[in-house]
C-alpha atoms as a PDB file:
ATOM      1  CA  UNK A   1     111.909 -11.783  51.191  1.00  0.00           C
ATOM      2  CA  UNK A   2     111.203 -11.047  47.329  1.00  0.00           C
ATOM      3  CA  UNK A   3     108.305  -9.282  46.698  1.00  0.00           C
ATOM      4  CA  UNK A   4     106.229 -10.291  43.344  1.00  0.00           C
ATOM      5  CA  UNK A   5     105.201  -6.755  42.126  1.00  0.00           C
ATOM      6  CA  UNK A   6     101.575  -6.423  40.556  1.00  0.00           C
ATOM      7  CA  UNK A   7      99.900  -4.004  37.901  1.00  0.00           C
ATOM      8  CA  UNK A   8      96.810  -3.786  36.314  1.00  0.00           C
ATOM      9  CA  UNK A   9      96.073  -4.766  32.126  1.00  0.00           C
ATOM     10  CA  UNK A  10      95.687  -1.018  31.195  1.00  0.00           C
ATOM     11  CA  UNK A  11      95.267  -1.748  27.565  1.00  0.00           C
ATOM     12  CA  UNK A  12      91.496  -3.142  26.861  1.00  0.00           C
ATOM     13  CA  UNK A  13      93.045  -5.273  24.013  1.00  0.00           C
ATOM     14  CA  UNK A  14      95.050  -7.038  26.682  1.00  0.00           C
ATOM     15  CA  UNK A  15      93.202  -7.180  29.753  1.00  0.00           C
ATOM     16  CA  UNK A  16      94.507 -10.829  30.850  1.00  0.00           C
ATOM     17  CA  UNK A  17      97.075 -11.248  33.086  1.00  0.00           C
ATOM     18  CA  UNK A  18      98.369 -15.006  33.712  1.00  0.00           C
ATOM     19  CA  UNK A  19      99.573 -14.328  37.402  1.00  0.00           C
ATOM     20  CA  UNK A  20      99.906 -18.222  38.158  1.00  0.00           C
ATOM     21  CA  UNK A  21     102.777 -18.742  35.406  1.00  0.00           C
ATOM     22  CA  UNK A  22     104.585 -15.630  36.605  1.00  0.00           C
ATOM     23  CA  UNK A  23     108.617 -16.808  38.329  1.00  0.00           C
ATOM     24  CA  UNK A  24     111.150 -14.973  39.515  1.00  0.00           C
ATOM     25  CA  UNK A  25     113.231 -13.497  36.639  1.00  0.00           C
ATOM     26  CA  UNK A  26     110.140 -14.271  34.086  1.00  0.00           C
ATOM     27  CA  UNK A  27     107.352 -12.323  34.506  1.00  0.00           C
ATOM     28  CA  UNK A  28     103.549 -12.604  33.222  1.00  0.00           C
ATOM     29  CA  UNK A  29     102.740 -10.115  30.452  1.00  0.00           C
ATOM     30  CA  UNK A  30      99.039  -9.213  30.061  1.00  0.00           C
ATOM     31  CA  UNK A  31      97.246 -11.108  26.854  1.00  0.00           C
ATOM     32  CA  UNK A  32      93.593 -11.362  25.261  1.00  0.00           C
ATOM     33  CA  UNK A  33      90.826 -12.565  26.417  1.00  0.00           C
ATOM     34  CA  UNK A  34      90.326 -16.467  25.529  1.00  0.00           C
ATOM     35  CA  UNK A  35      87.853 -17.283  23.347  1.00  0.00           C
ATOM     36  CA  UNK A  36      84.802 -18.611  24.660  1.00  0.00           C
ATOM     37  CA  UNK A  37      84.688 -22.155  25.448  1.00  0.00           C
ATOM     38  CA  UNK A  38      82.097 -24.473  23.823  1.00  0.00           C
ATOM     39  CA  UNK A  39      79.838 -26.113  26.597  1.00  0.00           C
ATOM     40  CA  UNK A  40      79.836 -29.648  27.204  1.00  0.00           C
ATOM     41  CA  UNK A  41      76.604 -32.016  27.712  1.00  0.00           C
ATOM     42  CA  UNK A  42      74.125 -31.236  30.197  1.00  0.00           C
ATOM     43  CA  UNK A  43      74.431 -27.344  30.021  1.00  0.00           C
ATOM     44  CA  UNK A  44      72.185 -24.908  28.228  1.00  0.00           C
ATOM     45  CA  UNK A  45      72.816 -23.775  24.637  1.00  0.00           C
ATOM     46  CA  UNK A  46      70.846 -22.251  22.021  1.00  0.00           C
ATOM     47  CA  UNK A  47      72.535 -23.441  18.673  1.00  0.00           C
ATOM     48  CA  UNK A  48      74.423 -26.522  17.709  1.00  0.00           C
ATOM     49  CA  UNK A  49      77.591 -24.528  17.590  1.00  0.00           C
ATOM     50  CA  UNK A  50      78.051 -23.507  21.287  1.00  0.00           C
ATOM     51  CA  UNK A  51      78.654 -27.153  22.464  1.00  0.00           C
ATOM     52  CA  UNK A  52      81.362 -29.322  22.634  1.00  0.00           C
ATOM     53  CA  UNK A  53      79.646 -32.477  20.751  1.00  0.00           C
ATOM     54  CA  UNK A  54      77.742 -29.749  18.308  1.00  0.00           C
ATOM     55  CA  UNK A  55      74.649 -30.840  19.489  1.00  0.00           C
ATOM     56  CA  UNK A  56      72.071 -28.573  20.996  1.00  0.00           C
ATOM     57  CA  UNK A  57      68.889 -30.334  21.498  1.00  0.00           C
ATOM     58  CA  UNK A  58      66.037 -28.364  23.097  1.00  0.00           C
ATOM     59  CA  UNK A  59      67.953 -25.869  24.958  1.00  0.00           C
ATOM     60  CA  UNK A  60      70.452 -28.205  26.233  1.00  0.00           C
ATOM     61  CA  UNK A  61      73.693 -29.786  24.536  1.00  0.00           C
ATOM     62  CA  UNK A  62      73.660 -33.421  24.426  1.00  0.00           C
ATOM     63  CA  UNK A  63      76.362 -35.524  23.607  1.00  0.00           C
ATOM     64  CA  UNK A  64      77.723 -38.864  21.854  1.00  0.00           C
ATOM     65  CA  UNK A  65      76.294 -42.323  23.963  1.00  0.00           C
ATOM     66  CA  UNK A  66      77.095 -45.367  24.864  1.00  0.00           C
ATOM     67  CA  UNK A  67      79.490 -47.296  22.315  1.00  0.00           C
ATOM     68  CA  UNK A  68      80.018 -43.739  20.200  1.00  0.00           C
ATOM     69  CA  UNK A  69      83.331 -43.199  19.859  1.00  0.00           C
ATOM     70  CA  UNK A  70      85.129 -40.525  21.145  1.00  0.00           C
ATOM     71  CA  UNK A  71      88.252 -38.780  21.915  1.00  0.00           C
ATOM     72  CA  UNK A  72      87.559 -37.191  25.541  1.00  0.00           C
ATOM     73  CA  UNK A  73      85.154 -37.047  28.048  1.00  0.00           C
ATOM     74  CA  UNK A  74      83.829 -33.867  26.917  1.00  0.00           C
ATOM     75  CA  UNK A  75      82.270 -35.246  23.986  1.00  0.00           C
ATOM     76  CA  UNK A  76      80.558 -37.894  26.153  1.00  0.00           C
ATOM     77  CA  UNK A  77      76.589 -37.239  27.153  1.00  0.00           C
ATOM     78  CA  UNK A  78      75.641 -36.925  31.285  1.00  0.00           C
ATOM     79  CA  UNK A  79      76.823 -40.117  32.866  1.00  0.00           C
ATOM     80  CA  UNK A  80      79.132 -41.446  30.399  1.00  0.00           C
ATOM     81  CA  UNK A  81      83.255 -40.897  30.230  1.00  0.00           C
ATOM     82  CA  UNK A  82      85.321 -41.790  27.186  1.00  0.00           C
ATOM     83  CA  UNK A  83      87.510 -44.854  28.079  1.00  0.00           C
ATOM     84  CA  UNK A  84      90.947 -45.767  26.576  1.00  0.00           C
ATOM     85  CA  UNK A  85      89.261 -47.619  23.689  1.00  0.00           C
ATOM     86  CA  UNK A  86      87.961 -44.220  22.719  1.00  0.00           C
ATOM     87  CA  UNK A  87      84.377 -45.257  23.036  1.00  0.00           C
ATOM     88  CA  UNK A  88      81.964 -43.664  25.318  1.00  0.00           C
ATOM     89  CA  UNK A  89      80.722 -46.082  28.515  1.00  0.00           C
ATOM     90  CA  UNK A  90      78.515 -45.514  31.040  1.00  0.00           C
ATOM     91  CA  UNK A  91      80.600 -44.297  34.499  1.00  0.00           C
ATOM     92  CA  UNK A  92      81.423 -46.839  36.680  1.00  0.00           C
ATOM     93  CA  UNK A  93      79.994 -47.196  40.094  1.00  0.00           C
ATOM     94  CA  UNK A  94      81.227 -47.459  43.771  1.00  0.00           C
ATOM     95  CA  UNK A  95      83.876 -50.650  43.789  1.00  0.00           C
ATOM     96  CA  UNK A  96      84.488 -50.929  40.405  1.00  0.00           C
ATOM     97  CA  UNK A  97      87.767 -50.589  38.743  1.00  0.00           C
ATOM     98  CA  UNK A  98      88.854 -47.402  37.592  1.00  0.00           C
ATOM     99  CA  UNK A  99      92.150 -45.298  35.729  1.00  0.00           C
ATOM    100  CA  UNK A 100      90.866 -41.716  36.808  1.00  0.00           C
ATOM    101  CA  UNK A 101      87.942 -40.277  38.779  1.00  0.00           C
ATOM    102  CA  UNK A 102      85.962 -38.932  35.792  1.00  0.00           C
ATOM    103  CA  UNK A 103      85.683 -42.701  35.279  1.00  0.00           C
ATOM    104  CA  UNK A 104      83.470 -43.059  38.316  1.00  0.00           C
ATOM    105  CA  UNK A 105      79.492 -41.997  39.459  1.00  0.00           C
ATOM    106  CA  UNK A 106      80.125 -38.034  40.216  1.00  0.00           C
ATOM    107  CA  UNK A 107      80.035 -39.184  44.351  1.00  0.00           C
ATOM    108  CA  UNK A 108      83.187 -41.526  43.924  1.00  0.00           C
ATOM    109  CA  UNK A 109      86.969 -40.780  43.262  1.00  0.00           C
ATOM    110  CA  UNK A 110      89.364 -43.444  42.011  1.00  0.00           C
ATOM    111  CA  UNK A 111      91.585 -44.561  44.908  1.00  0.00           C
ATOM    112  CA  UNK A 112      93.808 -47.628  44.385  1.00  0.00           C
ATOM    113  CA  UNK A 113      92.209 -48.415  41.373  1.00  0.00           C
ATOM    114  CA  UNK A 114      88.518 -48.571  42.555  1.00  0.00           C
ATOM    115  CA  UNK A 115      85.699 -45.863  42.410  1.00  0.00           C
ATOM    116  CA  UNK A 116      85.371 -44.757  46.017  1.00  0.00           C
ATOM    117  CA  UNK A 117      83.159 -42.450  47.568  1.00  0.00           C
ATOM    118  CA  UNK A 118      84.782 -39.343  48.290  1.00  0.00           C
ATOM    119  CA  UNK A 119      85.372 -38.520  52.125  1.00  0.00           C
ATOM    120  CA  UNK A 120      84.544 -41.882  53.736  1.00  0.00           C
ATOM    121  CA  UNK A 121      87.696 -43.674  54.173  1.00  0.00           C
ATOM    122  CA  UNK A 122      88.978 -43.575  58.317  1.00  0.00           C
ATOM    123  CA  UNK A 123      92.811 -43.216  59.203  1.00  0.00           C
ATOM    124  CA  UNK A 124      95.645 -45.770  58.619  1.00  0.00           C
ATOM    125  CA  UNK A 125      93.527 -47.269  55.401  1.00  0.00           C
ATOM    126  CA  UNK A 126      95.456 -47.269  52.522  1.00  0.00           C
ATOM    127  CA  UNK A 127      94.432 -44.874  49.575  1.00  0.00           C
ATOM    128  CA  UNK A 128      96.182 -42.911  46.689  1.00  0.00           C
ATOM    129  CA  UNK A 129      93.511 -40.518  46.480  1.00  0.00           C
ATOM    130  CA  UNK A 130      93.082 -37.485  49.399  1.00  0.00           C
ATOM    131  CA  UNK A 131      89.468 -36.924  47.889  1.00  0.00           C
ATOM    132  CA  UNK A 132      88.184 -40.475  49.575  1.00  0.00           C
ATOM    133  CA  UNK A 133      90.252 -39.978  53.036  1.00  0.00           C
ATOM    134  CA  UNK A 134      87.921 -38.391  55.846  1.00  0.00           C
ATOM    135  CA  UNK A 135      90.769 -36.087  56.552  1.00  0.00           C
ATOM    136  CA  UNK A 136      91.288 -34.986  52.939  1.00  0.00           C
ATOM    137  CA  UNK A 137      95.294 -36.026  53.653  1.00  0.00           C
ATOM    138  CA  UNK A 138      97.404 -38.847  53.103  1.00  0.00           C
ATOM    139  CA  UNK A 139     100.428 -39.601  55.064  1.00  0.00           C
ATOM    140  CA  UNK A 140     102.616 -42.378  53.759  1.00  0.00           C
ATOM    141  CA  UNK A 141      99.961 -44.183  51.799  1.00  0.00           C
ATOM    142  CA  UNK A 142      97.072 -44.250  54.256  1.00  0.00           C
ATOM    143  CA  UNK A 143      94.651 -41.457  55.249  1.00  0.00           C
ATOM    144  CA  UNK A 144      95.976 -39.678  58.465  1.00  0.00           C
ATOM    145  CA  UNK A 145      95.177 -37.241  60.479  1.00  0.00           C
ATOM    146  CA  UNK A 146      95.187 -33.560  58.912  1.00  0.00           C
ATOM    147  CA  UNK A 147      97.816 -31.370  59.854  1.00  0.00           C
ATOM    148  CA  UNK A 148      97.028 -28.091  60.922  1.00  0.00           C
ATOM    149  CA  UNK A 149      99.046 -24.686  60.732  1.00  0.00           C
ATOM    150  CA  UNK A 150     100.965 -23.461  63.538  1.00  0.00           C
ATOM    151  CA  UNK A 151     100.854 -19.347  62.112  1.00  0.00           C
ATOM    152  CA  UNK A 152      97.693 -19.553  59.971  1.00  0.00           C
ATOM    153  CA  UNK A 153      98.468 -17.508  56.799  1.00  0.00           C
ATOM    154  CA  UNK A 154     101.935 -15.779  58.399  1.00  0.00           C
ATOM    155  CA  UNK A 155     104.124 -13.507  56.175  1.00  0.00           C
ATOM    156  CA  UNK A 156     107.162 -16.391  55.149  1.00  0.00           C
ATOM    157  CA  UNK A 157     110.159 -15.977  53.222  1.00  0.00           C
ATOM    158  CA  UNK A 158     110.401 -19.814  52.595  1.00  0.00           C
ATOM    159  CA  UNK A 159     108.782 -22.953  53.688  1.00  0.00           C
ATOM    160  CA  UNK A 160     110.719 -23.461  56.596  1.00  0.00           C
ATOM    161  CA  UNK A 161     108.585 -20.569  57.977  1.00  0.00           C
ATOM    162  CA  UNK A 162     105.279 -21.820  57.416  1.00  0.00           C
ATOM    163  CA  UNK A 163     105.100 -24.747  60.295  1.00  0.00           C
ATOM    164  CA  UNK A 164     102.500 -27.272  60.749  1.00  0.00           C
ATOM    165  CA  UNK A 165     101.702 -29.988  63.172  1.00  0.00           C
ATOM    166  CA  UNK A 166      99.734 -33.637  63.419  1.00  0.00           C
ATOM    167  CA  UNK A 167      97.031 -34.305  65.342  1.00  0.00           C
ATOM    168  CA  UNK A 168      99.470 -35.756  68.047  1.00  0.00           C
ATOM    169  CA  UNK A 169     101.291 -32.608  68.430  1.00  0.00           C
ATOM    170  CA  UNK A 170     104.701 -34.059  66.188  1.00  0.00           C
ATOM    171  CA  UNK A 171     105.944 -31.486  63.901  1.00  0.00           C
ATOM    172  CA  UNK A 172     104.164 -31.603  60.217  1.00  0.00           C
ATOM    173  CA  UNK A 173     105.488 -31.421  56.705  1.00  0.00           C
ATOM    174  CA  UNK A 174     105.830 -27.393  56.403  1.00  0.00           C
ATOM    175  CA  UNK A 175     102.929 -25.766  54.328  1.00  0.00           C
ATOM    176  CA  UNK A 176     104.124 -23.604  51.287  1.00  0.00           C
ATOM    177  CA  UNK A 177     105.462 -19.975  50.890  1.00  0.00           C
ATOM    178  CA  UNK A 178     103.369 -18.435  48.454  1.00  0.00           C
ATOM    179  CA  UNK A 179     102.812 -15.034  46.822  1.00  0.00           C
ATOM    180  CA  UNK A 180      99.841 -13.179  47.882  1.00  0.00           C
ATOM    181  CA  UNK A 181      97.869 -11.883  44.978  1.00  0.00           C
ATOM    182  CA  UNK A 182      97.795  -8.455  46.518  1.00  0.00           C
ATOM    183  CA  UNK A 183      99.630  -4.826  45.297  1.00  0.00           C
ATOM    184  CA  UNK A 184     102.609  -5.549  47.264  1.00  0.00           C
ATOM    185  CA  UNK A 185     102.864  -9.141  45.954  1.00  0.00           C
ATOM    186  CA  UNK A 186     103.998 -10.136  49.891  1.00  0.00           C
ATOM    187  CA  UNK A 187     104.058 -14.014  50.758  1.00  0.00           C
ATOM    188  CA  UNK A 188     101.933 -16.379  53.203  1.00  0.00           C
ATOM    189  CA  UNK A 189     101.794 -19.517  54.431  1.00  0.00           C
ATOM    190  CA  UNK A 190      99.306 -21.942  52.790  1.00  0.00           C
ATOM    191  CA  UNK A 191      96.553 -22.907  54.260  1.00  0.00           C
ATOM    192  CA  UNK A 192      96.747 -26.600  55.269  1.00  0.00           C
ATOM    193  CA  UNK A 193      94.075 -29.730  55.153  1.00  0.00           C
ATOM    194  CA  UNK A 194      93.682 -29.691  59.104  1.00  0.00           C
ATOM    195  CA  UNK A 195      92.723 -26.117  58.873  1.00  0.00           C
ATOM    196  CA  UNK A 196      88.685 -24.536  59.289  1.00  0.00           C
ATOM    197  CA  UNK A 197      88.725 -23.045  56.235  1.00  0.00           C
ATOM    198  CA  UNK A 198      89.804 -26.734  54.482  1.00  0.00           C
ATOM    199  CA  UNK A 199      86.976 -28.019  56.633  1.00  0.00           C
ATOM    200  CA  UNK A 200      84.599 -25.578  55.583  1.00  0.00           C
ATOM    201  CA  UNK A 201      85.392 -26.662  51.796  1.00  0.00           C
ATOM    202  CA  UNK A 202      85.158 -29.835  52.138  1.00  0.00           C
ATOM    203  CA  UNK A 203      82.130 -30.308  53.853  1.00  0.00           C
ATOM    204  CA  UNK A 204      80.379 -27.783  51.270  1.00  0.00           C
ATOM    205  CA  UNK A 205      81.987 -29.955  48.620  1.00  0.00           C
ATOM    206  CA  UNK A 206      80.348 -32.713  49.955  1.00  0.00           C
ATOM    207  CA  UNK A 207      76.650 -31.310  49.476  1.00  0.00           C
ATOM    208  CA  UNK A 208      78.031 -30.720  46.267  1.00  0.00           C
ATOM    209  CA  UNK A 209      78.560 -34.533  44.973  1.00  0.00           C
ATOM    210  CA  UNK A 210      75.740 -35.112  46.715  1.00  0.00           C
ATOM    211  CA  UNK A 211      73.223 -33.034  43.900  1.00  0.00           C
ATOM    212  CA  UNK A 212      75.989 -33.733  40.863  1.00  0.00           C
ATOM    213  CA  UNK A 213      74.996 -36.903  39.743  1.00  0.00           C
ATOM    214  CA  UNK A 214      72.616 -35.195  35.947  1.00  0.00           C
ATOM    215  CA  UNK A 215      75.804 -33.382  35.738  1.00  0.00           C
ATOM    216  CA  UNK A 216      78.802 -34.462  33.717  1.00  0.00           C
ATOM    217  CA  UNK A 217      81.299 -35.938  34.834  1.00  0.00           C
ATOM    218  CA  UNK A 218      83.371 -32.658  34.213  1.00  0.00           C
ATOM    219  CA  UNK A 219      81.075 -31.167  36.128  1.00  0.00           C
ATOM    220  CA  UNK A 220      80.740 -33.183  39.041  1.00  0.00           C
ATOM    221  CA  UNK A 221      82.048 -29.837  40.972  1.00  0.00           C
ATOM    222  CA  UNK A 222      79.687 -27.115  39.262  1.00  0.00           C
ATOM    223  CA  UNK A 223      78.644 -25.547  38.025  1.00  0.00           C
ATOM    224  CA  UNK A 224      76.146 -27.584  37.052  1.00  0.00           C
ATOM    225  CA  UNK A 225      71.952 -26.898  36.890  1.00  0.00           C
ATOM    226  CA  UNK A 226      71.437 -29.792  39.031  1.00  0.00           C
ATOM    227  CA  UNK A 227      73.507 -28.359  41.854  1.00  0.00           C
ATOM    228  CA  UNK A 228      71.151 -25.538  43.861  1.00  0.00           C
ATOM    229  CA  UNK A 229      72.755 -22.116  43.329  1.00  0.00           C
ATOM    230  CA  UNK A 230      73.240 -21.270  46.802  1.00  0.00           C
ATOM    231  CA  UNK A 231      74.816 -24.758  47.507  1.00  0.00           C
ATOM    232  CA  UNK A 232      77.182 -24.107  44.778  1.00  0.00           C
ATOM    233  CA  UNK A 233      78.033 -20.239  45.674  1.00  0.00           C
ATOM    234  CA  UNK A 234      79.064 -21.453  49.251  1.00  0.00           C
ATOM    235  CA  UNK A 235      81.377 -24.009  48.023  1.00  0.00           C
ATOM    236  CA  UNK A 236      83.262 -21.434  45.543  1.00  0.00           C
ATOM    237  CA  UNK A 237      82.880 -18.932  48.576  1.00  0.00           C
ATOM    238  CA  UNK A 238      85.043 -21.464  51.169  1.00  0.00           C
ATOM    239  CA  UNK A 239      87.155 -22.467  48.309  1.00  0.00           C
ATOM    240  CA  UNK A 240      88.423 -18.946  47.753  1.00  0.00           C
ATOM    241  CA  UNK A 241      89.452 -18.779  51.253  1.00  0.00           C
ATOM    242  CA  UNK A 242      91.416 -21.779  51.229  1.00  0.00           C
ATOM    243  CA  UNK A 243      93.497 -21.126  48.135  1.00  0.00           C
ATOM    244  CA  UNK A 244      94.610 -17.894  46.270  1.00  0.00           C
ATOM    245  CA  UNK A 245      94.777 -20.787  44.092  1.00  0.00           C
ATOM    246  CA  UNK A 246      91.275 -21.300  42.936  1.00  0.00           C
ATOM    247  CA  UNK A 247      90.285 -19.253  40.722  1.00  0.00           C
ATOM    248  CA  UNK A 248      93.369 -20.096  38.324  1.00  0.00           C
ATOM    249  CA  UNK A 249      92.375 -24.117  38.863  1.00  0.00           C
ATOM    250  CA  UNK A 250      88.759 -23.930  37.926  1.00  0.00           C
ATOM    251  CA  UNK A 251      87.956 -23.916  41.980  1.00  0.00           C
ATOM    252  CA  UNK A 252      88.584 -26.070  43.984  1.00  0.00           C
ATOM    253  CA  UNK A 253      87.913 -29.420  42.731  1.00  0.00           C
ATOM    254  CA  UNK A 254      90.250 -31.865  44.059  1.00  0.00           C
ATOM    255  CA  UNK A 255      90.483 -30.874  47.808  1.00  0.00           C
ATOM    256  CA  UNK A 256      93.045 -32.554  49.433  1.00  0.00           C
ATOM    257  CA  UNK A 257      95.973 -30.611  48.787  1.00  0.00           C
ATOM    258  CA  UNK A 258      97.044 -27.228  48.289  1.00  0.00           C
ATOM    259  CA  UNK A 259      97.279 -26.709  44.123  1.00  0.00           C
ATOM    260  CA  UNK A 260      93.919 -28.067  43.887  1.00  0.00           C
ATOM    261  CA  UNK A 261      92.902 -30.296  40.701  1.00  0.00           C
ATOM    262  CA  UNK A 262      96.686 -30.843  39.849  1.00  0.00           C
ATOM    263  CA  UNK A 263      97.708 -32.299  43.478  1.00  0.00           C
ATOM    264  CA  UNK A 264      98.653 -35.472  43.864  1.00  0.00           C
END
């Protein structure tokens, strides 16, 4: 077993440390703080300057509509996306066609090509998208049943350690080996979809969706005014439990897989 050692940023000019992009034989080096990020449409502001579209309109930033063109979603106002024209259009509701799930209303994912609300979709029908499976897991292009962890959260040395199984009791796709972010850098097993904690994070996610639709469509997940506090705190809470992962992916926005956001 390699152990990934840890120290703290001692320098105050430096107090980053990029722990995620750290590999065996290149490690992280601590860096500056980022500057701030400029906030997109539908969150507070108090000059032009700190949003994204440079529009601060009574305490809130607003951004481009309908038609506007545009180069991202960011610069898009609440309920609108940038398409591949580069024009902003109003997001797309449950059925219709879709590239990504920004695309969509804030309770739908793109699956297959169509908005679909997140969650709903029973085992064996076909999806591309873990968000819209009940489960949260796909299994050879369908939604299956989630597998679940055999050693929740063991000490591994590879993947081979870190055994799951199906709902029928056959063996699972092994969960991943990963580096604790603790002093003696040890590694765990990965939590899997099948397991509480998963559960726990995706049902707070759903309450979640469920508030998000004034928020943008970058926002969909919080934080977001629109989204009560304590809702919001719970879902960041259960997320933190499921993945060491989190923090370093904006939270856990894309549950159905263990790097969350970038799984696919």
């Amino acid at each position: 077993v390699y152990k990934r050692q840890l120290s703290p940023c001692s320098d105050p000019r430096y107090p980053i440390c990029p722990h995620s992009k750290a590999s065996y034989g290149s490690p992280a080096k601590c860096q500056q703080s980022p500057p701030k990020n400029k906030s997109l449409p539908g969150t507070t502001c108090r000059f032009d300057g700190e949003c994204v579209s440079g529009n601060c309109r009574g305490g809130t930033c607003v951004g481009r509509q309908e038609n506007a063109t545009c180069s991202w979603h960011g610069e898009c106002d609440v309920g609108r996306f940038c398409n591949a024209t580069g024009r902003c259009e109003v997001q797309r509701q449950f059925t219709s066609k879709c590239n990504s799930s920004e695309e969509c209303v804030n309770n739908c994912g793109c699956s297959l090509g169509l908005c679909t609300y997140y969650y709903t979709l029973d085992t064996n029908i076909a999806a591309d998208n873990p968000q819209v499976c009940l489960s949260g897991y796909i299994r050879n292009g369908v939604c299956a049943g989630a597998r679940k962890s055999v050693f929740k959260g063991r000490p591994c040395s590879s993947d081979s350690d870190c055994q799951t199984v199906y709902p029928d009791g056959t063996p699972g796709e092994p969960s991943e080996c990963q580096c604790g972010y603790n002093g003696g850098g040890f590694t765990y097993c990965s939590l899997v979809e099948g397991d509480q904690e998963f559960q726990n994070a995706k049902n707070s996610m759903q309450y979640i969706v469920a508030y998000s639709y004034r928020c943008h469509t970058l926002l969909r997940y919080g934080p977001c005014s629109s989204i009560p506090n304590d809702e919001y705190m719970a879902y960041t809470y259960y997320c933190l439990l499921y993945t060491s992962d989190a923090a370093d992916d904006l939270l856990c926005v894309d549950l159905g897989g263990r790097r969350i956001i970038k799984k696919k």
